[in-house]
N, C-alpha and C. Protein backbone atom coordinates (compact mmCIF):
# COMPACT_ATOMS: atom_id res chain seq x y z
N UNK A 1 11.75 -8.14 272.46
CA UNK A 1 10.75 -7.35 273.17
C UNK A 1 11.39 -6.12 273.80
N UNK A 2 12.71 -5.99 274.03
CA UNK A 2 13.15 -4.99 274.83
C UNK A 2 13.98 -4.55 273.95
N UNK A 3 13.94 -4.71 272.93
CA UNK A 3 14.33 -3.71 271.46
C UNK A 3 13.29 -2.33 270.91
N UNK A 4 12.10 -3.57 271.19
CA UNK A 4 10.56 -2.15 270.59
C UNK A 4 9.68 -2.81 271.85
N UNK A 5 9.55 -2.52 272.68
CA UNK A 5 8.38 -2.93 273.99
C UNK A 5 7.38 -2.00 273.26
N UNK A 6 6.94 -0.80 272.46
CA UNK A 6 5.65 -0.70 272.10
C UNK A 6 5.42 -1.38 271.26
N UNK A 7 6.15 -1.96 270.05
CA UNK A 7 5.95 -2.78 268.88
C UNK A 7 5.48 -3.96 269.50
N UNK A 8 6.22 -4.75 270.58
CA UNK A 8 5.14 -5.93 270.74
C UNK A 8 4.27 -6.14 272.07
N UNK A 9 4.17 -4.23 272.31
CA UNK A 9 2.71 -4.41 272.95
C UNK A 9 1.48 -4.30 272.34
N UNK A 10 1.79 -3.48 270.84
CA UNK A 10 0.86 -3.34 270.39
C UNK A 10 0.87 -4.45 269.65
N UNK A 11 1.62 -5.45 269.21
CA UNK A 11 0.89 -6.82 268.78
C UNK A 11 0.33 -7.42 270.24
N UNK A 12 0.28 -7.53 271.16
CA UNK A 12 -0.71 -7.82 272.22
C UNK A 12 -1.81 -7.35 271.99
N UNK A 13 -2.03 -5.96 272.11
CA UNK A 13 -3.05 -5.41 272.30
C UNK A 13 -3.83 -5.65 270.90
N UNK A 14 -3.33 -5.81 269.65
CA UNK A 14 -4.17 -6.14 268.40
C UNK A 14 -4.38 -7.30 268.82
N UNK A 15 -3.50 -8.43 269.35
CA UNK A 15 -3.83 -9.82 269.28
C UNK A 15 -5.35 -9.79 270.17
N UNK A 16 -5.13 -9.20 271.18
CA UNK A 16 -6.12 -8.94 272.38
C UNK A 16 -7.64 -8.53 271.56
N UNK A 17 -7.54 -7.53 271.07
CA UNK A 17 -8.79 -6.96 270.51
C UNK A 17 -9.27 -7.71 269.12
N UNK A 18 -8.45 -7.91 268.40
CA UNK A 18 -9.07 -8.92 267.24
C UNK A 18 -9.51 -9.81 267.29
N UNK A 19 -8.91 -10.63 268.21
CA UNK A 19 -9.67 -12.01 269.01
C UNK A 19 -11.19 -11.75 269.63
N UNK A 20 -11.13 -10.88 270.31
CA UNK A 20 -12.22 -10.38 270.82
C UNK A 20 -13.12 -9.83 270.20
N UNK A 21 -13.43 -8.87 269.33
CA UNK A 21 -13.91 -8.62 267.95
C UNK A 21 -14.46 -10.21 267.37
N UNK A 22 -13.17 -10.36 266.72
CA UNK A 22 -14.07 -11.72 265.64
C UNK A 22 -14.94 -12.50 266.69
N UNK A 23 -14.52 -13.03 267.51
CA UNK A 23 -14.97 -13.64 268.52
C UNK A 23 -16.83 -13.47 268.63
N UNK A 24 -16.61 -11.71 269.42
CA UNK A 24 -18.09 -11.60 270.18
C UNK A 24 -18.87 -10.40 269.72
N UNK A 25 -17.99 -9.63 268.44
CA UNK A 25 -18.92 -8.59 267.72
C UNK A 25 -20.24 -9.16 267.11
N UNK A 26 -20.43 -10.29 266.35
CA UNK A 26 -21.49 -10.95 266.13
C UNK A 26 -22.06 -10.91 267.23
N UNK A 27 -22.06 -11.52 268.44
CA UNK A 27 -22.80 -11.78 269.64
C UNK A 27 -23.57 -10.40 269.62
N UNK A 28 -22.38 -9.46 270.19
CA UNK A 28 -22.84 -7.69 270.73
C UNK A 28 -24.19 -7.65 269.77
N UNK A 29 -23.78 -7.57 268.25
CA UNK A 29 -24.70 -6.83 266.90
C UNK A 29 -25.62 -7.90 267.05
N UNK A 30 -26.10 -9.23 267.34
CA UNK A 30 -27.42 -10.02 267.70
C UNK A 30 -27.86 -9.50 268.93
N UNK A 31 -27.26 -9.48 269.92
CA UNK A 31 -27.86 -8.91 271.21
C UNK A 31 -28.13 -7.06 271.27
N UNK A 32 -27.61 -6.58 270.26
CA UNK A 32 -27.68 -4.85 270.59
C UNK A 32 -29.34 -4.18 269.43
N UNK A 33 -29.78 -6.02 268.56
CA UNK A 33 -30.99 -5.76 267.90
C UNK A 33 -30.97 -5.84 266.77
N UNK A 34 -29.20 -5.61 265.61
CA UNK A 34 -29.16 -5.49 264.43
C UNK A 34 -29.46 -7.10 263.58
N UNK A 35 -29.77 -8.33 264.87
CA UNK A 35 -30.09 -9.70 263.93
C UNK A 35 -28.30 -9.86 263.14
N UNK A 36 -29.05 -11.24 263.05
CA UNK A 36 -27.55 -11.90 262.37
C UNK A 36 -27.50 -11.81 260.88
N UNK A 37 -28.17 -10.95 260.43
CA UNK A 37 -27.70 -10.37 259.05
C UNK A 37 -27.13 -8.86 259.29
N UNK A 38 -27.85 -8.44 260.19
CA UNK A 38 -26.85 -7.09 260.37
C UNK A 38 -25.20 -7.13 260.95
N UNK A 39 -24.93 -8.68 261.73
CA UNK A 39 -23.94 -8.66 262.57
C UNK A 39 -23.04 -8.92 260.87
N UNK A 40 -23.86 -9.76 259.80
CA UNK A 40 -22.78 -10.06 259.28
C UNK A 40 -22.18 -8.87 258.10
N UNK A 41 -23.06 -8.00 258.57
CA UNK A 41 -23.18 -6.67 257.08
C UNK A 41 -21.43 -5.99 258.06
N UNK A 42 -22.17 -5.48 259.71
CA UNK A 42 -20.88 -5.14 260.16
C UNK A 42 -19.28 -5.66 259.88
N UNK A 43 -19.59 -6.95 259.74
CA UNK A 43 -17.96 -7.87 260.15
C UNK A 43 -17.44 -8.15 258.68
N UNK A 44 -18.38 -7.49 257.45
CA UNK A 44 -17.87 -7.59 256.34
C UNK A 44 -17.55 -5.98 256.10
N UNK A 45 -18.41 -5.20 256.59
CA UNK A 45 -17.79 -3.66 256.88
C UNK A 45 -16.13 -3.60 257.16
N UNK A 46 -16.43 -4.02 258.64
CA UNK A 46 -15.07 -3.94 259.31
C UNK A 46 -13.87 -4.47 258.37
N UNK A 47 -14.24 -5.73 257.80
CA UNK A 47 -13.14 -6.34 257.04
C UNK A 47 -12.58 -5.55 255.43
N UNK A 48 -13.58 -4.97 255.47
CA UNK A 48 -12.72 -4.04 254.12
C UNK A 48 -12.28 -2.69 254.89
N UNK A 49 -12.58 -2.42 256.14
CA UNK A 49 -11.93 -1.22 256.70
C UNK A 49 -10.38 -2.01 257.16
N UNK A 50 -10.11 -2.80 257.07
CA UNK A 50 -8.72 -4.25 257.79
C UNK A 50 -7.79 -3.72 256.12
N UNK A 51 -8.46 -3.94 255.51
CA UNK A 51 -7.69 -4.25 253.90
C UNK A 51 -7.44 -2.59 253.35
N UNK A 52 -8.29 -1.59 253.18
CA UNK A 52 -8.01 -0.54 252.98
C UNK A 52 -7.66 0.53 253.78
N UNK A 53 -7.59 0.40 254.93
CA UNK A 53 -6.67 1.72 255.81
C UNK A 53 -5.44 1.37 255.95
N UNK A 54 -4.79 0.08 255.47
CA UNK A 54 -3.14 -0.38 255.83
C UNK A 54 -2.55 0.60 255.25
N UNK A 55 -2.88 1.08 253.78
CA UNK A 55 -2.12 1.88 252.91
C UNK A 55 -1.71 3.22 253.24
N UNK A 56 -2.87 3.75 253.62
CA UNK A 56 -2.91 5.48 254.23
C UNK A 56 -1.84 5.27 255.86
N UNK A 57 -2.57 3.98 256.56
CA UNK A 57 -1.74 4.04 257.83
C UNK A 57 -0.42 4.12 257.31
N UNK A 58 -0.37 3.23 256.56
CA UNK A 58 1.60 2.93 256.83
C UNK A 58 2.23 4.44 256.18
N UNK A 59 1.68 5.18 255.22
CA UNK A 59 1.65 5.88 254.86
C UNK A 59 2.08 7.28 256.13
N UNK A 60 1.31 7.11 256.90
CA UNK A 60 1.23 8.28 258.44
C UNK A 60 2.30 7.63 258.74
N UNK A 61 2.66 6.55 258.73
CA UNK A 61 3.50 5.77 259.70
C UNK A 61 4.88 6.31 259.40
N UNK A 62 4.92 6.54 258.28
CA UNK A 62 6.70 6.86 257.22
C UNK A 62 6.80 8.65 257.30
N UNK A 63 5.51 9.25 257.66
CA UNK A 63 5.49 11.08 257.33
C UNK A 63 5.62 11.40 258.77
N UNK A 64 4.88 10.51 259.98
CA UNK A 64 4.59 10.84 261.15
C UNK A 64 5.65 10.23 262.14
N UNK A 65 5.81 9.28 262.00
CA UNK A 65 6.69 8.73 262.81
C UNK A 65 5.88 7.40 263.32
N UNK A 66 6.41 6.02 263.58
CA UNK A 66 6.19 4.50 264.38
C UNK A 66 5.05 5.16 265.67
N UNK A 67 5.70 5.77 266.52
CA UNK A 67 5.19 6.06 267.77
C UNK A 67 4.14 6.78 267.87
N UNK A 68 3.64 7.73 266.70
CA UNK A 68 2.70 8.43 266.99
C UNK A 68 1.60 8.09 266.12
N UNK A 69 2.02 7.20 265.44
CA UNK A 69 0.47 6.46 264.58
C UNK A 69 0.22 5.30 265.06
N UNK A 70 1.29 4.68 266.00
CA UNK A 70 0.62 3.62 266.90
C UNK A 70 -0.34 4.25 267.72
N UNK A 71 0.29 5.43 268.73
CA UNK A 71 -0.75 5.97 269.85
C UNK A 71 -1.78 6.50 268.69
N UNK A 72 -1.93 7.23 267.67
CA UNK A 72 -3.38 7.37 266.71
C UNK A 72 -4.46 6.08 266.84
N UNK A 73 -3.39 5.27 266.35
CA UNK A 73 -4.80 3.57 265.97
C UNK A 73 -4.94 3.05 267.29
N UNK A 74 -4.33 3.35 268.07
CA UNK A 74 -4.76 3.04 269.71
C UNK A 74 -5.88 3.90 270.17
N UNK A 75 -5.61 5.29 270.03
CA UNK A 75 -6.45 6.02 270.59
C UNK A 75 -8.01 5.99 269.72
N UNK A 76 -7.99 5.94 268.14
CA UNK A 76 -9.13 5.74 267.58
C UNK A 76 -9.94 3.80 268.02
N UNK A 77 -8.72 2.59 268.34
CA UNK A 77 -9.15 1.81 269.07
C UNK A 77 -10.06 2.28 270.60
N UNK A 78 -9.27 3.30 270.72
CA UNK A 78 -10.49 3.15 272.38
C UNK A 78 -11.69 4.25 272.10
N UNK A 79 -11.79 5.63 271.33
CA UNK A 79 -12.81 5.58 271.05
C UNK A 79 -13.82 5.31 270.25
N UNK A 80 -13.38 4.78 269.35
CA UNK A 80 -14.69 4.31 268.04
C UNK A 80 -15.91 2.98 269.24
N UNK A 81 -15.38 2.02 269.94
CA UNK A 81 -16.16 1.32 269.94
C UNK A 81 -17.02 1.92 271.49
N UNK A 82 -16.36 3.29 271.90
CA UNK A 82 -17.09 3.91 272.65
C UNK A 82 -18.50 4.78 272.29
N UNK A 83 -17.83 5.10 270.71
CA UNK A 83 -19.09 5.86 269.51
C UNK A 83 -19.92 4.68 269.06
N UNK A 84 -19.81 4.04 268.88
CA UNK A 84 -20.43 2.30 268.57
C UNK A 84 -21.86 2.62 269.55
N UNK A 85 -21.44 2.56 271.19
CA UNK A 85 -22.12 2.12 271.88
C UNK A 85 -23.56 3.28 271.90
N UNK A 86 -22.17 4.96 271.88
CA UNK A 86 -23.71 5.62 271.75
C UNK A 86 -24.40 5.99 270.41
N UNK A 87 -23.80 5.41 269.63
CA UNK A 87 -24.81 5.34 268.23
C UNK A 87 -26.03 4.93 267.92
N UNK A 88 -27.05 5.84 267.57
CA UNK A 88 -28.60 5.02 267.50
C UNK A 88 -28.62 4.20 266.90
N UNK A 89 -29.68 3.52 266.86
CA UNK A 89 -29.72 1.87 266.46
C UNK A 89 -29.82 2.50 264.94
N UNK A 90 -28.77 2.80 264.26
CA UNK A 90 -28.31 2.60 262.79
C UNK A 90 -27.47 1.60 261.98
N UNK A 91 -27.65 0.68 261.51
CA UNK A 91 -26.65 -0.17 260.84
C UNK A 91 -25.58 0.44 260.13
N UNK A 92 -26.14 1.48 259.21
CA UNK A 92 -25.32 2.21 258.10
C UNK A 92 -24.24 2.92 259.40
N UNK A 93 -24.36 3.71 260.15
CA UNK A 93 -23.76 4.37 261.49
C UNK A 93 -22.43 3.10 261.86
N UNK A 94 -23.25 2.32 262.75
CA UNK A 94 -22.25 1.17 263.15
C UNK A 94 -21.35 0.33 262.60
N UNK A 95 -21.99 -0.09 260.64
CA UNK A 95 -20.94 -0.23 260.18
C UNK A 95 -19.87 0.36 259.29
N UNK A 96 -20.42 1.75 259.47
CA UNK A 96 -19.32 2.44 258.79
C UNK A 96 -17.99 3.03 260.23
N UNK A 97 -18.65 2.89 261.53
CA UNK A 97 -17.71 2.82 262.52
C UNK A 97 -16.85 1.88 262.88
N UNK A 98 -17.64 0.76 262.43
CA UNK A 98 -17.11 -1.14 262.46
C UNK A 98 -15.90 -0.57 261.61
N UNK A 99 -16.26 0.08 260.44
CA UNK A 99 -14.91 0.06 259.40
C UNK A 99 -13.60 0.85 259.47
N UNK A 100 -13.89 1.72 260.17
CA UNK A 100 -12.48 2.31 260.87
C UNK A 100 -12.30 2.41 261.99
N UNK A 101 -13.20 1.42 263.00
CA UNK A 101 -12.29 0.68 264.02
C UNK A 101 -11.39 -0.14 263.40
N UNK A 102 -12.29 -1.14 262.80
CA UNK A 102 -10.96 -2.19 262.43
C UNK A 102 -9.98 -1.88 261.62
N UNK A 103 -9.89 -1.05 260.99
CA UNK A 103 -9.23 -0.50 259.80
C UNK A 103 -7.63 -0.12 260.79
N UNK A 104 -8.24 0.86 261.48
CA UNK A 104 -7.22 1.10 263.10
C UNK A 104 -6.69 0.64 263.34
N UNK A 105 -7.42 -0.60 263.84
CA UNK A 105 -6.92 -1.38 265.00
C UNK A 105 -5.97 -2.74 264.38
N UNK A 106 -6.18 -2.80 263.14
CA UNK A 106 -5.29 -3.79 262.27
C UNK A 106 -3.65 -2.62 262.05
N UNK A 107 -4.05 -1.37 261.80
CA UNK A 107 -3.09 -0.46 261.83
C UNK A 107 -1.85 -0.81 262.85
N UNK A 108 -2.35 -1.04 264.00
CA UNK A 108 -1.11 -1.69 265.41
C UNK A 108 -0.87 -2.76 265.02
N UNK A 109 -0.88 -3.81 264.39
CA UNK A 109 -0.19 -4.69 263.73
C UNK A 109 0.82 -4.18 262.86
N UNK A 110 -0.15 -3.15 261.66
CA UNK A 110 0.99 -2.69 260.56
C UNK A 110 1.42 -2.12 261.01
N UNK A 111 2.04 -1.27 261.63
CA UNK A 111 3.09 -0.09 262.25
C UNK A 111 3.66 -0.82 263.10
N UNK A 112 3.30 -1.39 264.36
CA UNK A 112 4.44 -2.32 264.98
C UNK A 112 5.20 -3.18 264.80
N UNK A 113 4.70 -4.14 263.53
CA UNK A 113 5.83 -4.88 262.19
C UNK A 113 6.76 -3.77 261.88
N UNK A 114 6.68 -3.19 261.78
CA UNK A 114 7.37 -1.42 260.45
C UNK A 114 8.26 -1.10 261.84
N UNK A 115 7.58 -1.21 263.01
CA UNK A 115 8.88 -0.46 263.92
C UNK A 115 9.78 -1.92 264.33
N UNK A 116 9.18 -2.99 264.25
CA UNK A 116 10.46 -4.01 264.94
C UNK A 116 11.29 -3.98 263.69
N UNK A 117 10.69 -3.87 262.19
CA UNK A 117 11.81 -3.99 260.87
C UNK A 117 12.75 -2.87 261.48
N UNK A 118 12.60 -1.83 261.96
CA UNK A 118 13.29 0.17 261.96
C UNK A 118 14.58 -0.10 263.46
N UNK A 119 13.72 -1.02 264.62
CA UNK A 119 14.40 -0.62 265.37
C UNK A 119 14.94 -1.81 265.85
N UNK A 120 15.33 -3.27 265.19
CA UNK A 120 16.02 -4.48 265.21
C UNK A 120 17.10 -4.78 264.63
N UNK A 121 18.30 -4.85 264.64
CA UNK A 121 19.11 -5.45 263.39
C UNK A 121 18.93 -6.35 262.62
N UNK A 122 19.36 -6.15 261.27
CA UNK A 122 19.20 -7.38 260.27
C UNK A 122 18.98 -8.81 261.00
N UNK A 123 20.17 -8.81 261.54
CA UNK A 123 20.40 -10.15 261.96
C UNK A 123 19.69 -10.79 262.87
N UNK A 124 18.82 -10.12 263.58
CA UNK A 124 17.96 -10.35 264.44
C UNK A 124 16.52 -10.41 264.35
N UNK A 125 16.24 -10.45 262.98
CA UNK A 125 14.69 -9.76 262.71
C UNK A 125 13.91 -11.08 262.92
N UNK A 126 14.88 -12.05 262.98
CA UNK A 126 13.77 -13.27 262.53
C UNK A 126 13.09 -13.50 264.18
N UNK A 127 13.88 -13.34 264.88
CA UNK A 127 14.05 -13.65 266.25
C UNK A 127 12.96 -12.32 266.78
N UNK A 128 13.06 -11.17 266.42
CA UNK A 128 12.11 -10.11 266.69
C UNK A 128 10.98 -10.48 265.85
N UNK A 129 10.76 -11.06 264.90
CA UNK A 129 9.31 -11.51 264.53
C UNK A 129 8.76 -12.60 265.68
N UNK A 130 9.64 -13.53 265.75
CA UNK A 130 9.04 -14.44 266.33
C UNK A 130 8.41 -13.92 268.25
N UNK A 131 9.23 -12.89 268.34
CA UNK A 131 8.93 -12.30 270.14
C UNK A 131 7.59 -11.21 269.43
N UNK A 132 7.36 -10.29 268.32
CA UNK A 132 5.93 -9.98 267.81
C UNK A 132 5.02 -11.12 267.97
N UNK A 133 5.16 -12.18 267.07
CA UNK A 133 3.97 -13.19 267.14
C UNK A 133 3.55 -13.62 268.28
N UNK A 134 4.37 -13.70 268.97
CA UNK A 134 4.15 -14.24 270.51
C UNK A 134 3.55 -13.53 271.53
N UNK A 135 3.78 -12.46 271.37
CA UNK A 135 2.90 -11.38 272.40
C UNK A 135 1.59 -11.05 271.71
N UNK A 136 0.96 -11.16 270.01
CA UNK A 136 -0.14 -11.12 269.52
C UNK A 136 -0.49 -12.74 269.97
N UNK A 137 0.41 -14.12 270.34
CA UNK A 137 -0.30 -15.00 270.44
C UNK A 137 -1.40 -14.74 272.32
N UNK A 138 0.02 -14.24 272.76
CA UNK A 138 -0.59 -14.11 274.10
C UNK A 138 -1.95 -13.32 274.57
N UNK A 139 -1.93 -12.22 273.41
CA UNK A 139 -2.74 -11.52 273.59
C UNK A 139 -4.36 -11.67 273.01
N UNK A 140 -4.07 -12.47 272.07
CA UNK A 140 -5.45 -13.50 271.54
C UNK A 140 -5.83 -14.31 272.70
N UNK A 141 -4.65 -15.21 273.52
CA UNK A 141 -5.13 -16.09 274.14
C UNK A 141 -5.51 -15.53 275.66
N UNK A 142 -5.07 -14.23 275.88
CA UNK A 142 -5.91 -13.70 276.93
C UNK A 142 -7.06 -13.02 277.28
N UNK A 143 -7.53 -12.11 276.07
CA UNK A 143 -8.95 -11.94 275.73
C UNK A 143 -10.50 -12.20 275.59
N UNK A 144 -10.33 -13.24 275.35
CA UNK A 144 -11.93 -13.87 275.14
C UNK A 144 -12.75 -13.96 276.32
N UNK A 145 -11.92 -14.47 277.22
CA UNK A 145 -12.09 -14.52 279.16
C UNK A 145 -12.86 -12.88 279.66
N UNK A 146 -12.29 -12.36 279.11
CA UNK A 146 -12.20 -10.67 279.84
C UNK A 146 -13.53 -10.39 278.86
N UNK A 147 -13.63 -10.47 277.81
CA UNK A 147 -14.38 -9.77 276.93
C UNK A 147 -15.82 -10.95 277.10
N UNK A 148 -15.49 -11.71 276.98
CA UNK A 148 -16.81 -12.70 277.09
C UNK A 148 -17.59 -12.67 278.36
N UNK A 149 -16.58 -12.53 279.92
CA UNK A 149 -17.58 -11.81 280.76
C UNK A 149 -18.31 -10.37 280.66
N UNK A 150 -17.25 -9.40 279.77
CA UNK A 150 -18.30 -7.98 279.83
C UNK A 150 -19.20 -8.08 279.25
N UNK A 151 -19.26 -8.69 278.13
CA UNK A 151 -20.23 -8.80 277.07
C UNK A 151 -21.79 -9.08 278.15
N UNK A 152 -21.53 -10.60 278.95
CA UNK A 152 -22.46 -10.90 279.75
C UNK A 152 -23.14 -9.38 281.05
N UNK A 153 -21.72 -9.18 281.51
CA UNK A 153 -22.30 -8.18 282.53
C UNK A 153 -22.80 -7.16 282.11
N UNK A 154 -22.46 -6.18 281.24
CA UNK A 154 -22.73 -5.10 280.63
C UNK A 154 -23.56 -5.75 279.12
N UNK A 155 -24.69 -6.21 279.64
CA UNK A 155 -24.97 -6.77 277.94
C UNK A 155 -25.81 -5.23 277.28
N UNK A 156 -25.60 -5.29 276.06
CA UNK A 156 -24.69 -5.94 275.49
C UNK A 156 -22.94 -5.03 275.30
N UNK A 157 -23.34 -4.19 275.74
CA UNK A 157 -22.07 -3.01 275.45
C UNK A 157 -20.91 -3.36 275.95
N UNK A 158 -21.10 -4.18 277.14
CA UNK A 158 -19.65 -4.39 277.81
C UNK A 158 -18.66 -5.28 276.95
N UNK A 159 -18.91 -5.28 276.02
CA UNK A 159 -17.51 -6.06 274.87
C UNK A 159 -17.03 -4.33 274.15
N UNK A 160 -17.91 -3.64 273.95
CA UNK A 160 -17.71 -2.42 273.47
C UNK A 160 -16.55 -1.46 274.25
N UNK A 161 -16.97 -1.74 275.65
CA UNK A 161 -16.18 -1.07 277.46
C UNK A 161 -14.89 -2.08 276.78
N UNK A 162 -14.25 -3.03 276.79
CA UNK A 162 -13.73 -4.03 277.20
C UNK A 162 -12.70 -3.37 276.33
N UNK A 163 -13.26 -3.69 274.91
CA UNK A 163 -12.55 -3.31 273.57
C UNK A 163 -11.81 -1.59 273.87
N UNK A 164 -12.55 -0.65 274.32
CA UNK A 164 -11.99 0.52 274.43
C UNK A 164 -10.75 0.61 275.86
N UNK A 165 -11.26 -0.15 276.84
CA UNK A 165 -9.92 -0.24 277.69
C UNK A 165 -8.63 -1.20 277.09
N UNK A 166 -8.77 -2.17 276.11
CA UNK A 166 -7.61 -2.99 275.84
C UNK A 166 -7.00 -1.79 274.87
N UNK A 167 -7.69 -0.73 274.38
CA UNK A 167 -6.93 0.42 273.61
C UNK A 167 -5.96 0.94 274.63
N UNK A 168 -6.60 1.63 275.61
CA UNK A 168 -6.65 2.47 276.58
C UNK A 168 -5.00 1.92 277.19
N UNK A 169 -4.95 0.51 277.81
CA UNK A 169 -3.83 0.06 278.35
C UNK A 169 -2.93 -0.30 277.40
N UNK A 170 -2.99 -0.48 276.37
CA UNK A 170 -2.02 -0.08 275.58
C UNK A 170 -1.38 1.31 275.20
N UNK A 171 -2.43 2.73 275.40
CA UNK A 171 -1.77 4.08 275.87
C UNK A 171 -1.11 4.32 276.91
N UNK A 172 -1.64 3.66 277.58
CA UNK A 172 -0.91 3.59 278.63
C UNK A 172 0.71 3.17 278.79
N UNK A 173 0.53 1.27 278.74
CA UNK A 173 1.39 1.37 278.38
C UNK A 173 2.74 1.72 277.45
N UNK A 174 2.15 2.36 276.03
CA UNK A 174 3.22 2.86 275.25
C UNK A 174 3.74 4.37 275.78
N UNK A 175 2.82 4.88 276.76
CA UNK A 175 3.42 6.70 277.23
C UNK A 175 4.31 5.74 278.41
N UNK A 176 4.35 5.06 279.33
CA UNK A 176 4.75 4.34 280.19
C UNK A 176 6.18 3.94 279.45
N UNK A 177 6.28 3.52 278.53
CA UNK A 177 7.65 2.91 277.89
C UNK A 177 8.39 4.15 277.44
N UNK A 178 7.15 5.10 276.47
CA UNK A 178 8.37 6.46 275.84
C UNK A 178 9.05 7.09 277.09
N UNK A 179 8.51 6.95 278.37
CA UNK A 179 9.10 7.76 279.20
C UNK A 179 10.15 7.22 279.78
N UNK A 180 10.28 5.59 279.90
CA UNK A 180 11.46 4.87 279.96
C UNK A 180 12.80 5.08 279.55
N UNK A 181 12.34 5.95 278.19
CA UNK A 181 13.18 5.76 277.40
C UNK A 181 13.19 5.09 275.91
């Protein structure tokens, strides 16, 4: 962790938001009016935006640099599900936004793997995977709590709020670390 502290914050922060996503995007898209055939048109959207933006990301990731296509899929993490919220009640709209949120936000997985491989030694990688998995475990297992009350308070958008600040503190914290050092 104190080899790449953005690499396995941003497996937190994916662990954090994907959990939350699979979790209560169905909920949001039944409660925001689109019915549970629209929730499932979205979450099959989103899932081919998961499978086809890895390529182009990792792609930015090798021309641009680790650090600045993490803060990209962070920053398109905090606003897409802010465009979500003010999007008219369009399905075609929401799930073509569903699809490069998630497309994104799976991106901080792929690029923060790519920076613990860049900035770990050989000999250590197994041991730096296992401190990745662990901060995406933590970060699954801290989510649902946070996001399952906004959802309630802010119905239905506040999973939408929730999702764009778990971006947000992950900008945070990764400008917080580059300045560390």
């Amino acid at each position: 962790a104190a080899a790449a502290p953005t690499a396995v914050g941003a497996a937190f922060a994916f662990g954090a938001i994907e959990t939350a996503t699979l979790n209560f995007l169905p909920v949001w898209a039944v409660r925001a009016a689109y019915g549970a055939g629209g929730a499932a048109v979205i979450m099959a959207i989103g899932a081919f935006g998961n499978i086809l933006l890895q390529v182009p990301i990792g792609v930015a990731s090798d021309k641009f640099g680790r650090r600045r296509t993490l803060a990209a899929c962070a920053g398109m993490g905090l606003v897409l599900p802010l465009a979500i919220a003010a999007s008219p009640a369009s399905l075609a709209l929401v799930a073509g936004l569903a699809f490069l949120y998630s497309g994104f936000t799976v991106g901080m997985y792929t690029v923060g793997l790519a920076q613990i491989g860049e900035s770990v030694p050989r000999a250590r990688i197994s041991q730096a995977n296992a401190a990745f998995l662990l901060f995406y475990g933590l970060g699954s297992t801290a989510s649902p709590q946070v996001s399952g009350l906004m959802i309630d308070a802010v119905n239905p958008n506040g999973l939408l709020y929730a999702l764009s600040a778990m971006a947000a503190a992950y900008l945070g914290f990764a400008a917080w670390s580059a300045r560390r050092g």
